[in-house]
C-alpha atoms as a PDB file:
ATOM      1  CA  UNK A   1      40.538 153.241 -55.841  1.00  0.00           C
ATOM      2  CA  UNK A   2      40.316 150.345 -53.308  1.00  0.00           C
ATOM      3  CA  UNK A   3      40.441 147.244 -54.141  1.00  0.00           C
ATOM      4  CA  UNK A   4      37.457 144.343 -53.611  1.00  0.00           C
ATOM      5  CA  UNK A   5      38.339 141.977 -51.737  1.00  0.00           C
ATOM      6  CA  UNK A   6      36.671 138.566 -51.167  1.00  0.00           C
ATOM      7  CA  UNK A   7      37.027 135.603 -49.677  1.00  0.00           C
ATOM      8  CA  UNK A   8      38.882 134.369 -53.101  1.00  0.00           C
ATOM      9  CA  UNK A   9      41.513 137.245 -52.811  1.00  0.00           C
ATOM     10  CA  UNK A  10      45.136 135.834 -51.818  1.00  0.00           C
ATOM     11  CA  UNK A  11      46.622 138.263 -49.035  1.00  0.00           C
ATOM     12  CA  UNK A  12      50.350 138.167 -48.401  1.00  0.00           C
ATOM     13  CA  UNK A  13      52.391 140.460 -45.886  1.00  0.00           C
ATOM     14  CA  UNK A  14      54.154 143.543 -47.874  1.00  0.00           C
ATOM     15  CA  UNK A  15      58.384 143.606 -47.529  1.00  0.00           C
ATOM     16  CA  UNK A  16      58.585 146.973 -46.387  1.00  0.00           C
ATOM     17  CA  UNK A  17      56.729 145.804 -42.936  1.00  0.00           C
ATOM     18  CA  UNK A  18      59.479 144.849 -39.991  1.00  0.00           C
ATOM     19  CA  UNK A  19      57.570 143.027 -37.067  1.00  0.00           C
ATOM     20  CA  UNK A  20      58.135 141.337 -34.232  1.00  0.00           C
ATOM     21  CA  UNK A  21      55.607 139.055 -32.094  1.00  0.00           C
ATOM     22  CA  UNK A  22      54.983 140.225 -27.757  1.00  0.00           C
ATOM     23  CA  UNK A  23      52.589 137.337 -26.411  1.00  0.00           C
ATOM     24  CA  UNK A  24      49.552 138.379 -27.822  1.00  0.00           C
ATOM     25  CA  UNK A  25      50.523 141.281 -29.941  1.00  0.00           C
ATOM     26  CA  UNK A  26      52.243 142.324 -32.868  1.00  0.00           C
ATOM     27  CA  UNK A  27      54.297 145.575 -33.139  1.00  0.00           C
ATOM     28  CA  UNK A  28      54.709 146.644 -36.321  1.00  0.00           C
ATOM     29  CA  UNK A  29      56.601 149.765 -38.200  1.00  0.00           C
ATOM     30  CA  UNK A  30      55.889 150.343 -41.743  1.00  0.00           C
ATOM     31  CA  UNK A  31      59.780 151.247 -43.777  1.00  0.00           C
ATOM     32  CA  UNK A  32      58.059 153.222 -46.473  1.00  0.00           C
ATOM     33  CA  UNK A  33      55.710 155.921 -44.236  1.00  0.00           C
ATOM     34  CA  UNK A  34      57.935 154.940 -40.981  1.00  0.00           C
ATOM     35  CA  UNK A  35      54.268 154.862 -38.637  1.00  0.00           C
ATOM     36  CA  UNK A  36      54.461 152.156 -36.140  1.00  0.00           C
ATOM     37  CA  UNK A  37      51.579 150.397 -35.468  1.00  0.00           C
ATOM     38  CA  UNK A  38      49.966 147.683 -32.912  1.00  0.00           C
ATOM     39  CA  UNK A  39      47.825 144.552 -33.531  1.00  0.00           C
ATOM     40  CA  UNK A  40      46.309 142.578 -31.015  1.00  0.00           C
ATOM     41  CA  UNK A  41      44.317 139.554 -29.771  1.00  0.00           C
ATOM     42  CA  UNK A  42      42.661 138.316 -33.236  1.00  0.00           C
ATOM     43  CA  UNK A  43      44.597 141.022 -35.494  1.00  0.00           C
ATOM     44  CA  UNK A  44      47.785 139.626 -34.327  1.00  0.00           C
ATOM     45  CA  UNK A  45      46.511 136.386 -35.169  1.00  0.00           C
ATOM     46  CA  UNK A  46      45.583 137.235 -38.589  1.00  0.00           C
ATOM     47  CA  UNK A  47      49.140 138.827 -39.149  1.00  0.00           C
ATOM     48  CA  UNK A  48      50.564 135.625 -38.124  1.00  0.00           C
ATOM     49  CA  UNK A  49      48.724 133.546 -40.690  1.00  0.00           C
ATOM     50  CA  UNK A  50      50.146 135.702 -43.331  1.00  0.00           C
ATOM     51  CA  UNK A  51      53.371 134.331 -42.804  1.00  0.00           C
ATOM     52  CA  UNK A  52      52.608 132.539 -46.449  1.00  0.00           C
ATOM     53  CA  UNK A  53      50.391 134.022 -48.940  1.00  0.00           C
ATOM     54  CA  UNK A  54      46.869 132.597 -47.471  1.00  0.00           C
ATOM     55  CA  UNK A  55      43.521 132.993 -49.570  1.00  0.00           C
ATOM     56  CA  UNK A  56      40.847 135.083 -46.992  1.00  0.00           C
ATOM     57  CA  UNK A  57      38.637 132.245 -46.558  1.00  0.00           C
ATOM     58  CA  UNK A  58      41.494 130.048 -44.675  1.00  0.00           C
ATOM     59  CA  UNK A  59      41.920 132.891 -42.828  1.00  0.00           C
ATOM     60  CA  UNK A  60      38.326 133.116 -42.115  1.00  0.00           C
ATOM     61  CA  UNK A  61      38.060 129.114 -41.170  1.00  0.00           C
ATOM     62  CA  UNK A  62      41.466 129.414 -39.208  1.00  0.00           C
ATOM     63  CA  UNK A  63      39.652 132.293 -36.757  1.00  0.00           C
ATOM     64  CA  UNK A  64      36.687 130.155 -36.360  1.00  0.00           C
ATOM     65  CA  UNK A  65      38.399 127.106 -35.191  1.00  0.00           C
ATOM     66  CA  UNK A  66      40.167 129.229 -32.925  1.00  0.00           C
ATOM     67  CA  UNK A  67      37.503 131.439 -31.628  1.00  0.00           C
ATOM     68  CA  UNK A  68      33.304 131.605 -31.582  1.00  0.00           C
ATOM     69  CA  UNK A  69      32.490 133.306 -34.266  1.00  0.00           C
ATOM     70  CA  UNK A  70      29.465 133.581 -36.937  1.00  0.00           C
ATOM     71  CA  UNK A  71      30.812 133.101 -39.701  1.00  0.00           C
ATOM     72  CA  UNK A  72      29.277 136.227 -41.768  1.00  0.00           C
ATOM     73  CA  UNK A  73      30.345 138.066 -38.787  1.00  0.00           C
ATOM     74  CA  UNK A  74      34.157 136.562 -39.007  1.00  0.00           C
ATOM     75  CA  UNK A  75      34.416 136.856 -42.893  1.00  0.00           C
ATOM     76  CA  UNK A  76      32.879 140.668 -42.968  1.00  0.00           C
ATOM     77  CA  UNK A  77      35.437 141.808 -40.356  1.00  0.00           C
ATOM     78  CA  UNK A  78      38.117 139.936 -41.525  1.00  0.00           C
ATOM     79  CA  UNK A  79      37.783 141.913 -45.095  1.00  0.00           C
ATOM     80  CA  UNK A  80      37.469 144.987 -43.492  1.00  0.00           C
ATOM     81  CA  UNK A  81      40.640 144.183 -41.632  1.00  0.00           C
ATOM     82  CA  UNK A  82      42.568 143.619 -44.684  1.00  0.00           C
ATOM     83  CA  UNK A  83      41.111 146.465 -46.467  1.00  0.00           C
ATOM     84  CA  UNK A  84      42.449 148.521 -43.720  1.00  0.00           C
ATOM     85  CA  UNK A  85      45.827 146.914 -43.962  1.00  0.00           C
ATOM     86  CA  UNK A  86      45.954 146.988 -47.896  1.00  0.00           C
ATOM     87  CA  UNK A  87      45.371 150.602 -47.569  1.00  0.00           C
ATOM     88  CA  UNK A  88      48.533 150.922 -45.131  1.00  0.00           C
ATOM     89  CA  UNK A  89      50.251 148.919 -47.754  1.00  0.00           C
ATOM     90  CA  UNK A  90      51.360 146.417 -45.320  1.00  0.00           C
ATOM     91  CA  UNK A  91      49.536 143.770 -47.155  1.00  0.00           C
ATOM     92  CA  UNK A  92      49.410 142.711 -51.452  1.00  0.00           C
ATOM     93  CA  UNK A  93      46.861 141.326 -52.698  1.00  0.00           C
ATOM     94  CA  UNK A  94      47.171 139.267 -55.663  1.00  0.00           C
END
């Protein structure tokens, strides 16, 4: 079952993730499935936030400070972003 997540859900990067940061982009491998995978541009940037447990909606206002964005726009992709990265596991939700 997936989870709901809103802009009240607290995302935090998952141990079993090993990263490092190239310019713009994040390479990632996942310990537990051992896929590698590749963020960039605003994914990256999203990654980076979650270097402390951060609730969605600072995420949401961090991207539009940074970049022009609606903000329905910013806060629909930015769930369905960590959806996809919850069901990776590379992300808990709490």
């Amino acid at each position: 079952m997936t989870a709901k997540i809103t802009l009240q859900t607290r995302v935090t990067r998952h141990d079993s993730i090993l990263f490092t940061e190239l310019e713009d982009a994040v390479m990632m491998m996942s310990i537990d499935n051992g896929e590698y995978y590749n963020l960039s541009a605003v994914s990256a940037d999203i990654w980076k936030t979650l270097e402390t447990p951060q609730l969605v909606q600072a995420i949401c206002e961090h991207l539009m400070q940074v970049y022009e964005v609606d903000q329905g726009i910013c806060q629909n992709e930015t769930i369905a972003f960590i959806q996809d990265l919850h069901k990776l596991g590379m992300v808990t939700l709490t």
